[in-house]
PDB file of N, CA and C in Angstrom:
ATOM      1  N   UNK A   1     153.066 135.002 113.779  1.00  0.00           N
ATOM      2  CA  UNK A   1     153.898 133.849 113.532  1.00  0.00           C
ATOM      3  C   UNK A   1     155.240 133.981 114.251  1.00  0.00           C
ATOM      4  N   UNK A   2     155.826 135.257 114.534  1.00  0.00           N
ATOM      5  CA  UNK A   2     157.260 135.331 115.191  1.00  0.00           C
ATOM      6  C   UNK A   2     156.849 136.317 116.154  1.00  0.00           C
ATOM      7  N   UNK A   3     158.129 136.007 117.050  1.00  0.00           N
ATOM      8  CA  UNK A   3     157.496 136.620 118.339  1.00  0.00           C
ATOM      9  C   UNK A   3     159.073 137.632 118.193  1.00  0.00           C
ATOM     10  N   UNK A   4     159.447 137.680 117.589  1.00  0.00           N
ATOM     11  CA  UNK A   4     160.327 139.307 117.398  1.00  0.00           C
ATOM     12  C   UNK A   4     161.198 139.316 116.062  1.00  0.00           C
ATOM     13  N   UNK A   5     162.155 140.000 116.048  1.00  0.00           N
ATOM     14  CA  UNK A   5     163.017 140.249 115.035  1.00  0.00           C
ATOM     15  C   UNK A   5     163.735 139.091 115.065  1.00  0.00           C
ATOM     16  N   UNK A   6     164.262 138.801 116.227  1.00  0.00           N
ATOM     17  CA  UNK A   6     165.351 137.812 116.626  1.00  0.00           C
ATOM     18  C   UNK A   6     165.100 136.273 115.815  1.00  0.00           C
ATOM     19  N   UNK A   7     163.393 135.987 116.510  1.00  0.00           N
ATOM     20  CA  UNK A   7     162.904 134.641 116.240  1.00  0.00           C
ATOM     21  C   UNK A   7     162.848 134.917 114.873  1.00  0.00           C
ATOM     22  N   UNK A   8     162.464 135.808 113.937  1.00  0.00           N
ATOM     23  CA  UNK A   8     162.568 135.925 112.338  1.00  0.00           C
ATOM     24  C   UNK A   8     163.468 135.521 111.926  1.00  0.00           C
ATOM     25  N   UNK A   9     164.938 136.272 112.421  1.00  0.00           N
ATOM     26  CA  UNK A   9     165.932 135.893 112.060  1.00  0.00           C
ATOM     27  C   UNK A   9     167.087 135.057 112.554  1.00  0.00           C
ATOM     28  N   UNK A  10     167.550 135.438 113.384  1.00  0.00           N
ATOM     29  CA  UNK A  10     169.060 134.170 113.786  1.00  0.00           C
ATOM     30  C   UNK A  10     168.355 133.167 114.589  1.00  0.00           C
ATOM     31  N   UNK A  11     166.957 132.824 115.189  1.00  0.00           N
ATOM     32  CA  UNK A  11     166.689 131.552 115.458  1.00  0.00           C
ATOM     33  C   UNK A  11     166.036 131.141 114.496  1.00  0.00           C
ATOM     34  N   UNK A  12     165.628 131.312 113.323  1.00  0.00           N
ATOM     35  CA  UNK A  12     165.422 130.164 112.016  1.00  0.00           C
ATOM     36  C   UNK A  12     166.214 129.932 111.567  1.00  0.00           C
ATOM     37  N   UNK A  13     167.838 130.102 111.454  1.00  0.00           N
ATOM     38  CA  UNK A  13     168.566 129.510 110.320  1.00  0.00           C
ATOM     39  C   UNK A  13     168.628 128.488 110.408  1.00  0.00           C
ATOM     40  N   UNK A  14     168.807 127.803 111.552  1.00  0.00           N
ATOM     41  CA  UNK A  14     168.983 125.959 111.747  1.00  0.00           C
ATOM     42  C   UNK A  14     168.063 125.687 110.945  1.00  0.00           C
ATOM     43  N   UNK A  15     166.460 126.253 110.494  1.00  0.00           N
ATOM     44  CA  UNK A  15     165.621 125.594 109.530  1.00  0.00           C
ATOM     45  C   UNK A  15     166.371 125.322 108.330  1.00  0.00           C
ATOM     46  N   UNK A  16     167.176 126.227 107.576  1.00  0.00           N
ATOM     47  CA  UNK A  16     168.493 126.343 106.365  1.00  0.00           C
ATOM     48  C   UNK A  16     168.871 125.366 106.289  1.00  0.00           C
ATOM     49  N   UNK A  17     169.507 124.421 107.342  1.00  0.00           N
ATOM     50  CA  UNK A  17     170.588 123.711 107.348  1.00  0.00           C
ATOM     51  C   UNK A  17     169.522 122.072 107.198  1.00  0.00           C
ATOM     52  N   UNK A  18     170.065 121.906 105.843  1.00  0.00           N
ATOM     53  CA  UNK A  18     169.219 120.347 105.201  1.00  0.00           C
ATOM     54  C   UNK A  18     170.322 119.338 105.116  1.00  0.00           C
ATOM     55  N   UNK A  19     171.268 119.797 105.691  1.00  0.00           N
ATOM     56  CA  UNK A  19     172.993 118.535 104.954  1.00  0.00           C
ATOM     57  C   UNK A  19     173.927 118.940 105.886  1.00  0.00           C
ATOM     58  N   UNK A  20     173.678 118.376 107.280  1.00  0.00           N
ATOM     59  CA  UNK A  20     174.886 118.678 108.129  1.00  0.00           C
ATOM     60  C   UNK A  20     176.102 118.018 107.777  1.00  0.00           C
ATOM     61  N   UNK A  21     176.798 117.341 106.809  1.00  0.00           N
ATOM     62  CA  UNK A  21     177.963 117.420 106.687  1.00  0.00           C
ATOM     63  C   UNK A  21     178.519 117.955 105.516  1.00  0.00           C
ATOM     64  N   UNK A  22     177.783 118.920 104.711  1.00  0.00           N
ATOM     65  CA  UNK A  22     178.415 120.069 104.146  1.00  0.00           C
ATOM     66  C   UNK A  22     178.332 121.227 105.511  1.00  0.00           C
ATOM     67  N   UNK A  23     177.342 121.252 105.863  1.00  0.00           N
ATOM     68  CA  UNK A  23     177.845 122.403 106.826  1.00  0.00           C
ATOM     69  C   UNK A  23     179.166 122.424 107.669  1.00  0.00           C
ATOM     70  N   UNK A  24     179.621 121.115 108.390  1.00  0.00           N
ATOM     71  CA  UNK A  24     180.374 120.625 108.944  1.00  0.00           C
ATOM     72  C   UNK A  24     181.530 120.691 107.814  1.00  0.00           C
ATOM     73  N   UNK A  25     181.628 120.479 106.681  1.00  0.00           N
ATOM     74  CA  UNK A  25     182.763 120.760 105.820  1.00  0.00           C
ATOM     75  C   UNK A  25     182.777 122.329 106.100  1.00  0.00           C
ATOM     76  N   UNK A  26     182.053 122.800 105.243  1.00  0.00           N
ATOM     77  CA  UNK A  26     182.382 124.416 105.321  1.00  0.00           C
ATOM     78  C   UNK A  26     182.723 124.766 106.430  1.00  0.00           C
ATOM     79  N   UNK A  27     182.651 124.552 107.549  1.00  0.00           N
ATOM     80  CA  UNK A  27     182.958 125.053 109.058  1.00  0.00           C
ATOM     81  C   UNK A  27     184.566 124.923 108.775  1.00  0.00           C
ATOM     82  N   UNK A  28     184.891 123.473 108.900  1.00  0.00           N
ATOM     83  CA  UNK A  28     186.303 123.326 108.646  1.00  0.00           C
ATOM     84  C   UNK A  28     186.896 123.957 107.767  1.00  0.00           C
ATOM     85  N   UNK A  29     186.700 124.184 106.793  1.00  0.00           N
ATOM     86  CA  UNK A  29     187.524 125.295 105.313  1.00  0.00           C
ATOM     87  C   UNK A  29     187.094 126.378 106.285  1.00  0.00           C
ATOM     88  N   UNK A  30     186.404 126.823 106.608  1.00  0.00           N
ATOM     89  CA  UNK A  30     186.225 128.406 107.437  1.00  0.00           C
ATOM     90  C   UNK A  30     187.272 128.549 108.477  1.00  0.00           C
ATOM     91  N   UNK A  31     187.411 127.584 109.219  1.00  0.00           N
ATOM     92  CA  UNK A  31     188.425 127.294 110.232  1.00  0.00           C
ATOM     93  C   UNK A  31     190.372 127.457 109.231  1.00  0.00           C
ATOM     94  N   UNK A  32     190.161 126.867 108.899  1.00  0.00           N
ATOM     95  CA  UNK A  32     191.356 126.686 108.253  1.00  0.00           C
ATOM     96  C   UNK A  32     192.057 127.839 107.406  1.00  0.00           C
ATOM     97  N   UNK A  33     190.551 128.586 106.730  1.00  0.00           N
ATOM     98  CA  UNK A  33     191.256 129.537 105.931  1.00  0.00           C
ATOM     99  C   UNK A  33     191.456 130.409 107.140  1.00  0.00           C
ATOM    100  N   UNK A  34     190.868 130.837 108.501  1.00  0.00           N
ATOM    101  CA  UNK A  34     191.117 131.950 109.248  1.00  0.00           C
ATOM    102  C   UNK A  34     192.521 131.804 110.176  1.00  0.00           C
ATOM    103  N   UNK A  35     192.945 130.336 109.622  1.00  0.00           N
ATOM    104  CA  UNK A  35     194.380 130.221 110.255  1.00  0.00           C
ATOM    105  C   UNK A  35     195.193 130.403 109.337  1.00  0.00           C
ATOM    106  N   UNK A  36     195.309 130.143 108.760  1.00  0.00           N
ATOM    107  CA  UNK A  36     196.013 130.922 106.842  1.00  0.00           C
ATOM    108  C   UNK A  36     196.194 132.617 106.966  1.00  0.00           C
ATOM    109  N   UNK A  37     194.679 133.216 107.490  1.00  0.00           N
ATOM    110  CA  UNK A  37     195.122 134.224 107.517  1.00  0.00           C
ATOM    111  C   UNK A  37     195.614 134.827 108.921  1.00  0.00           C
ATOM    112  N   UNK A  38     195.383 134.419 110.116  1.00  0.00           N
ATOM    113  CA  UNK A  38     195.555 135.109 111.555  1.00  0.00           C
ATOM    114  C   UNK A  38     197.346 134.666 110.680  1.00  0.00           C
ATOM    115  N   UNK A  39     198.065 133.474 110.597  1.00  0.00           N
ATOM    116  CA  UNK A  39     199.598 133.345 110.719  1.00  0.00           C
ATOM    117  C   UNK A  39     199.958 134.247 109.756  1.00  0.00           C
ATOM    118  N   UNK A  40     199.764 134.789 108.495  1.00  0.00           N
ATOM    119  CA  UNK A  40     199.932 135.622 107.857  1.00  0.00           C
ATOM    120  C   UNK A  40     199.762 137.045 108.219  1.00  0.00           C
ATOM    121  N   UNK A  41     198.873 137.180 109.354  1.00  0.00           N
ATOM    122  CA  UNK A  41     198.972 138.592 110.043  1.00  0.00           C
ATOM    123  C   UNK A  41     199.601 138.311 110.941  1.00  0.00           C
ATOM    124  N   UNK A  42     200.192 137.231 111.843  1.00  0.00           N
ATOM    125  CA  UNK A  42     201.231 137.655 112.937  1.00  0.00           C
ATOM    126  C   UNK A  42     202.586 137.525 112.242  1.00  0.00           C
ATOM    127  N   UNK A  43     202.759 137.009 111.085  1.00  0.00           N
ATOM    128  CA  UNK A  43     204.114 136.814 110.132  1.00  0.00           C
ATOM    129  C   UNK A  43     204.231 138.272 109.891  1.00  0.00           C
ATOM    130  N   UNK A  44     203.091 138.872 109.536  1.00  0.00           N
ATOM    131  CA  UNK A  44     203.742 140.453 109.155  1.00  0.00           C
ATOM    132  C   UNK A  44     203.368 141.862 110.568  1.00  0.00           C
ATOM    133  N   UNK A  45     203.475 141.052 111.720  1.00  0.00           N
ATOM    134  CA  UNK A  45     203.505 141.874 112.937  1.00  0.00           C
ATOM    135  C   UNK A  45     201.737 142.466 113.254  1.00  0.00           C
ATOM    136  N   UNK A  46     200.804 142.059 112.752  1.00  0.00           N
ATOM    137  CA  UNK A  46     199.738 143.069 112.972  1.00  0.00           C
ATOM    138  C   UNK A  46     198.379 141.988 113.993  1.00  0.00           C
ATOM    139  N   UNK A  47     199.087 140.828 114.402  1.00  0.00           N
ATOM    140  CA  UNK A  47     198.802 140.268 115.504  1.00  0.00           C
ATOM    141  C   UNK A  47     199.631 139.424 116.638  1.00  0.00           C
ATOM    142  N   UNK A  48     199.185 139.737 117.389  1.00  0.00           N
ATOM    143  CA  UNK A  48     200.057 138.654 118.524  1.00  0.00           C
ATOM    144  C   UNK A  48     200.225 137.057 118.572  1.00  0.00           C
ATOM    145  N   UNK A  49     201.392 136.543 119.098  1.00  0.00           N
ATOM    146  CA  UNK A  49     201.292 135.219 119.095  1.00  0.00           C
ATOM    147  C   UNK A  49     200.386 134.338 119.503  1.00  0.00           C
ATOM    148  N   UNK A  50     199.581 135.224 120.622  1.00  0.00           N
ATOM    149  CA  UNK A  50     198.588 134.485 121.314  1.00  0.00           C
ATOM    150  C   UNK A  50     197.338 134.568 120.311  1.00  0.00           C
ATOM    151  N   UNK A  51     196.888 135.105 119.541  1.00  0.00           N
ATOM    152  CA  UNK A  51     195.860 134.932 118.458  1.00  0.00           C
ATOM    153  C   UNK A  51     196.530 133.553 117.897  1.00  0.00           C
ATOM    154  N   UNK A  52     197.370 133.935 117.310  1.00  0.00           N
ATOM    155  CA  UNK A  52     197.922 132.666 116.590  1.00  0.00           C
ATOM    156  C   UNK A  52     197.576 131.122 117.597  1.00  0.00           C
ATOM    157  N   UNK A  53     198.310 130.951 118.520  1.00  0.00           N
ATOM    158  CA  UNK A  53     197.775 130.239 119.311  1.00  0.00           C
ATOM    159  C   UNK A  53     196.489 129.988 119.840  1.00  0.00           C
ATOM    160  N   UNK A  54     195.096 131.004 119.663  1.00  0.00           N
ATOM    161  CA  UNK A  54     193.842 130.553 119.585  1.00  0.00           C
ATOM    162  C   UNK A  54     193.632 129.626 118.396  1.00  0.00           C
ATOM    163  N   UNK A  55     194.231 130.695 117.301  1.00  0.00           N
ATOM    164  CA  UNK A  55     193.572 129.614 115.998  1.00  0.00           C
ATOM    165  C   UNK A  55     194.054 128.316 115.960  1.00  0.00           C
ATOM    166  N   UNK A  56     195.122 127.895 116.641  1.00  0.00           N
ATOM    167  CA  UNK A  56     195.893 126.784 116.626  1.00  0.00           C
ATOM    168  C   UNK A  56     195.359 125.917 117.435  1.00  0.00           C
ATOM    169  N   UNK A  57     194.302 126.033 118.791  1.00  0.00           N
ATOM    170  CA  UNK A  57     193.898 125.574 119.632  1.00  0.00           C
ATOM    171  C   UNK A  57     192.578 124.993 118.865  1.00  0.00           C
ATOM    172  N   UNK A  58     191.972 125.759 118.250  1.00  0.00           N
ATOM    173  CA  UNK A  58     190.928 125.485 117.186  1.00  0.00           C
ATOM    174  C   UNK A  58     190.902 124.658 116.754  1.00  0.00           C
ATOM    175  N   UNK A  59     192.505 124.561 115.928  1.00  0.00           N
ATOM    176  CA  UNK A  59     192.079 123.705 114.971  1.00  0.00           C
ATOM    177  C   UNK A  59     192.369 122.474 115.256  1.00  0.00           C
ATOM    178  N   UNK A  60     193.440 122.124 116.551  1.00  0.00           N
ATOM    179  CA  UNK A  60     193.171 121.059 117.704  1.00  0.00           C
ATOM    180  C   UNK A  60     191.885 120.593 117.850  1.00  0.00           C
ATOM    181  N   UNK A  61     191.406 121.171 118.253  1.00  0.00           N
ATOM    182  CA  UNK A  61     190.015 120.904 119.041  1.00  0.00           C
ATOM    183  C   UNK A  61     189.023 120.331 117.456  1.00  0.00           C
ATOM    184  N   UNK A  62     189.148 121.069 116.711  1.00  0.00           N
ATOM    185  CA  UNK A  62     188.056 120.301 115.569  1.00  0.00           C
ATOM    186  C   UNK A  62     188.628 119.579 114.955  1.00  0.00           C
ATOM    187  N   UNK A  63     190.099 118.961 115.115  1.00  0.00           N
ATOM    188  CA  UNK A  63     190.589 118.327 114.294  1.00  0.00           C
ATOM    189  C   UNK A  63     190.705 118.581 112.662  1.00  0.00           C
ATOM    190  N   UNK A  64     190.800 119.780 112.324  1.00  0.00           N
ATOM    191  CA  UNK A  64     191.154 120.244 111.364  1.00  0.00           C
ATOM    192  C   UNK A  64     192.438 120.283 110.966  1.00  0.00           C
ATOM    193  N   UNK A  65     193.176 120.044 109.653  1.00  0.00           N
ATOM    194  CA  UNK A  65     194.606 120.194 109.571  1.00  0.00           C
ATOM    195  C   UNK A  65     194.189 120.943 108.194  1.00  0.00           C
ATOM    196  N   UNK A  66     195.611 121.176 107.934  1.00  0.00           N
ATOM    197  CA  UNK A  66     195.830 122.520 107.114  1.00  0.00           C
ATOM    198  C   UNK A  66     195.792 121.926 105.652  1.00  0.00           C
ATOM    199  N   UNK A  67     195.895 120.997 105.620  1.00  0.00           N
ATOM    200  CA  UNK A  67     196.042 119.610 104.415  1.00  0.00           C
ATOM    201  C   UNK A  67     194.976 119.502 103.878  1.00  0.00           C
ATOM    202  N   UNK A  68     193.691 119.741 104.799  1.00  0.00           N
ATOM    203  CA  UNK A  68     192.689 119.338 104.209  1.00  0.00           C
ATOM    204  C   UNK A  68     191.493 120.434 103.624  1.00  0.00           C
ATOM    205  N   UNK A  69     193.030 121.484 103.181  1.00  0.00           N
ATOM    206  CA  UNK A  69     191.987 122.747 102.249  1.00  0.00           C
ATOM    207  C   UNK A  69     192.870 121.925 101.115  1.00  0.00           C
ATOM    208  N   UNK A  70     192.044 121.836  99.702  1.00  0.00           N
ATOM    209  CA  UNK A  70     192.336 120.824  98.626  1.00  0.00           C
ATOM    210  C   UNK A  70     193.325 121.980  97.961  1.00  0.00           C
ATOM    211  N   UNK A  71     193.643 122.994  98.220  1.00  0.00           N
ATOM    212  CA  UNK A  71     194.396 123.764  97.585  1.00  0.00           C
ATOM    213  C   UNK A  71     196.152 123.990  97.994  1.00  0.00           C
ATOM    214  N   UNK A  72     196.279 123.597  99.275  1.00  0.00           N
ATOM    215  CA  UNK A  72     197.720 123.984 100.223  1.00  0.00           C
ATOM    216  C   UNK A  72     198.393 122.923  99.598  1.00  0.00           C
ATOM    217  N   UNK A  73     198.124 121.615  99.453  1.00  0.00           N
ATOM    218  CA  UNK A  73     199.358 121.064  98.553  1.00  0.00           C
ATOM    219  C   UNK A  73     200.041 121.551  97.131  1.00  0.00           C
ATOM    220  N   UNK A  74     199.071 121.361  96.550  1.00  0.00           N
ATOM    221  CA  UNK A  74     199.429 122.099  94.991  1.00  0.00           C
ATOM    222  C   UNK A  74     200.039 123.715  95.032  1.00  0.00           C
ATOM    223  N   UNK A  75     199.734 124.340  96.208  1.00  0.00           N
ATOM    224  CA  UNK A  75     200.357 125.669  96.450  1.00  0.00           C
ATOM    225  C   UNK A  75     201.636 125.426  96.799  1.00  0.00           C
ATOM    226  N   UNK A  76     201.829 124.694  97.892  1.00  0.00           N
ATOM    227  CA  UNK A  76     203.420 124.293  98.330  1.00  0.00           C
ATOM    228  C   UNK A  76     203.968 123.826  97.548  1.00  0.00           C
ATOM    229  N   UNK A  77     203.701 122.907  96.656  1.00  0.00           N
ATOM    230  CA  UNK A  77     204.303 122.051  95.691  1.00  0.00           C
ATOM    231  C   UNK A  77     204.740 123.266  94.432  1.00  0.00           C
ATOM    232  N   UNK A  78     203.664 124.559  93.926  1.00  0.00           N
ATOM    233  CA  UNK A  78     204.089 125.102  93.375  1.00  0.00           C
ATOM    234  C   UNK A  78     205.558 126.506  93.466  1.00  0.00           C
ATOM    235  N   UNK A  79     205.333 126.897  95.008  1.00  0.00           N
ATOM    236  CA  UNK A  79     206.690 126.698  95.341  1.00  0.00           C
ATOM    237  C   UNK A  79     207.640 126.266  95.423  1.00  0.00           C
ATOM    238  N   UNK A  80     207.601 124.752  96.017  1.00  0.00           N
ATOM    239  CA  UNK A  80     208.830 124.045  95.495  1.00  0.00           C
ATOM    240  C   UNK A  80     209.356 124.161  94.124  1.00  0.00           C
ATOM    241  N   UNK A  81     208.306 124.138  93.574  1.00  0.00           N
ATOM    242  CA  UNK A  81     209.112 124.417  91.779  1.00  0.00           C
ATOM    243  C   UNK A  81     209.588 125.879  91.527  1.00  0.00           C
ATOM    244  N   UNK A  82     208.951 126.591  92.137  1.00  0.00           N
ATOM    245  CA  UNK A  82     209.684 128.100  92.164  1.00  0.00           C
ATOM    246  C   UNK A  82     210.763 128.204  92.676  1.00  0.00           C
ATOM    247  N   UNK A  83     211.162 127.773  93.896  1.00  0.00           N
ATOM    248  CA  UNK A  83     213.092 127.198  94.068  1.00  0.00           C
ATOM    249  C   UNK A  83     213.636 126.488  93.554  1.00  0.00           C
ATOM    250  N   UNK A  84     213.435 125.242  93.214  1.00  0.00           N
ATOM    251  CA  UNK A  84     214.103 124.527  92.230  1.00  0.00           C
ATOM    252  C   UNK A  84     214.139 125.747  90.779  1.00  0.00           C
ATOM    253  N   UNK A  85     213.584 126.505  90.051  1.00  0.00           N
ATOM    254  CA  UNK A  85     213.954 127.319  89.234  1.00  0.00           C
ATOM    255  C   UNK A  85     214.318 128.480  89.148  1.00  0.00           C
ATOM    256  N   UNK A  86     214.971 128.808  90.467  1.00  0.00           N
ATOM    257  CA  UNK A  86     215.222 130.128  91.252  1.00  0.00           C
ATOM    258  C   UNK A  86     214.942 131.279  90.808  1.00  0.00           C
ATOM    259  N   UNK A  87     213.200 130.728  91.074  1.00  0.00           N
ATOM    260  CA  UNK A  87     212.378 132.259  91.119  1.00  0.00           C
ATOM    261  C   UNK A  87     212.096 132.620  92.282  1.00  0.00           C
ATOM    262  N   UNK A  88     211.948 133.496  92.978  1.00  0.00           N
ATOM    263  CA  UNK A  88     211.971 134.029  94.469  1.00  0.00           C
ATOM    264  C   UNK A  88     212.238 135.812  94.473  1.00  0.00           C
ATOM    265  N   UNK A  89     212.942 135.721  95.430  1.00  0.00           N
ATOM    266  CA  UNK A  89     213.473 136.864  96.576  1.00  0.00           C
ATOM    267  C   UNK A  89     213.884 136.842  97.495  1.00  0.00           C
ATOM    268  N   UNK A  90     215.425 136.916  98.057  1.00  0.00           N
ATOM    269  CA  UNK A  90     215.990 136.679  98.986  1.00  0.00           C
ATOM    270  C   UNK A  90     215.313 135.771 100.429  1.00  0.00           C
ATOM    271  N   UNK A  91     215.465 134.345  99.596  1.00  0.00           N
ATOM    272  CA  UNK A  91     215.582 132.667  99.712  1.00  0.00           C
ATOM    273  C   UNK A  91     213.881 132.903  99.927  1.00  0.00           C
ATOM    274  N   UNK A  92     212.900 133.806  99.575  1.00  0.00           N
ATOM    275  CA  UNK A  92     211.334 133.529  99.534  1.00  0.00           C
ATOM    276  C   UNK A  92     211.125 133.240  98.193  1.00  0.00           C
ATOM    277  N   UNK A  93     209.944 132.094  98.531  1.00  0.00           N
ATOM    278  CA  UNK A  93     209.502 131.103  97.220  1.00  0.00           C
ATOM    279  C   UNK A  93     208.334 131.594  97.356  1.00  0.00           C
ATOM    280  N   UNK A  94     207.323 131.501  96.463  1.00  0.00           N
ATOM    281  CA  UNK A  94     205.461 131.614  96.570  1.00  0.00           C
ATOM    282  C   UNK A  94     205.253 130.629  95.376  1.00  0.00           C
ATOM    283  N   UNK A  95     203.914 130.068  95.735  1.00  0.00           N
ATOM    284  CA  UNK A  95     203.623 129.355  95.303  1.00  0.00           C
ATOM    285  C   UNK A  95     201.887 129.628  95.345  1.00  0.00           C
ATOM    286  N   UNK A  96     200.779 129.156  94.586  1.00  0.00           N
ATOM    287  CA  UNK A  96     199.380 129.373  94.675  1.00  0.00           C
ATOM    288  C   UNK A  96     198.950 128.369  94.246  1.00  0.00           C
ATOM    289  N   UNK A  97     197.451 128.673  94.117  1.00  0.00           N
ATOM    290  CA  UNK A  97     196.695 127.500  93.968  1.00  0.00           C
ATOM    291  C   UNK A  97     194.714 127.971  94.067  1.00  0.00           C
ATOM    292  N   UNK A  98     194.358 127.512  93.111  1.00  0.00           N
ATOM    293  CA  UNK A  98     192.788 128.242  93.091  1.00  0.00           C
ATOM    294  C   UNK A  98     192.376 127.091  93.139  1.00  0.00           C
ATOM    295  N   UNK A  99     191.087 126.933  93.410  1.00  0.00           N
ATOM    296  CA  UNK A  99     190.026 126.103  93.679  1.00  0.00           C
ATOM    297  C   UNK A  99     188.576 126.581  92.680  1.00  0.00           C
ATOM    298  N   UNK A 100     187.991 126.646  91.861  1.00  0.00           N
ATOM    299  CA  UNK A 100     186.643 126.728  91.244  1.00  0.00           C
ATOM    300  C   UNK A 100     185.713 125.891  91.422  1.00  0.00           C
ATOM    301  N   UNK A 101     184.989 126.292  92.141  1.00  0.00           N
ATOM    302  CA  UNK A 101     183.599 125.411  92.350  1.00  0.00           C
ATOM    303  C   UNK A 101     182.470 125.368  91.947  1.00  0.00           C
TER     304      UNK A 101
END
């Protein structure tokens, strides 16, 4: 029935895929969270700007914005309330936000 390991495996997954626009969602949240984290590793020095600028080109290109992980507003917003009640650390606010699915 298969003509190697390969055809067993990474050329059947497209059989998997029954709902291309959840896949197409998840791509985008995949996209988005790996720009969340590449700017958070060049914010603390352990990548270059030019990574940063791939992921940024990315998310150009798929038209992804950062808005549309359902969690980054309510995170920012919960910062904002952490300055307005001057909770922080020298002028840093944090703010979070979970998602359960």
């Amino acid at each position: 029935m298969y003509q190697s390991p390969t055809d067993m495996g990474v050329n059947r997954a497209s059989a998997g895929i029954v709902n291309d626009s959840i896949i197409t969602e998840a791509s985008y949240q995949e996209i988005i969270r790996r720009y969340f984290r590449c700017a958070v590793e060049y914010a603390i020095g352990l990548v270059e700007k030019e990574t940063l600028d791939r992921i940024t080109a990315i998310m150009n290109k798929t038209g992804a914005k950062v808005d549309d992980r359902r969690v980054v507003l309510p995170a920012r917003e919960a910062a904002k309330n952490a300055e307005k009640c001057g909770k922080g650390d020298e002028g840093f606010y944090c703010g979070a936000a979970i998602e359960f699915t």
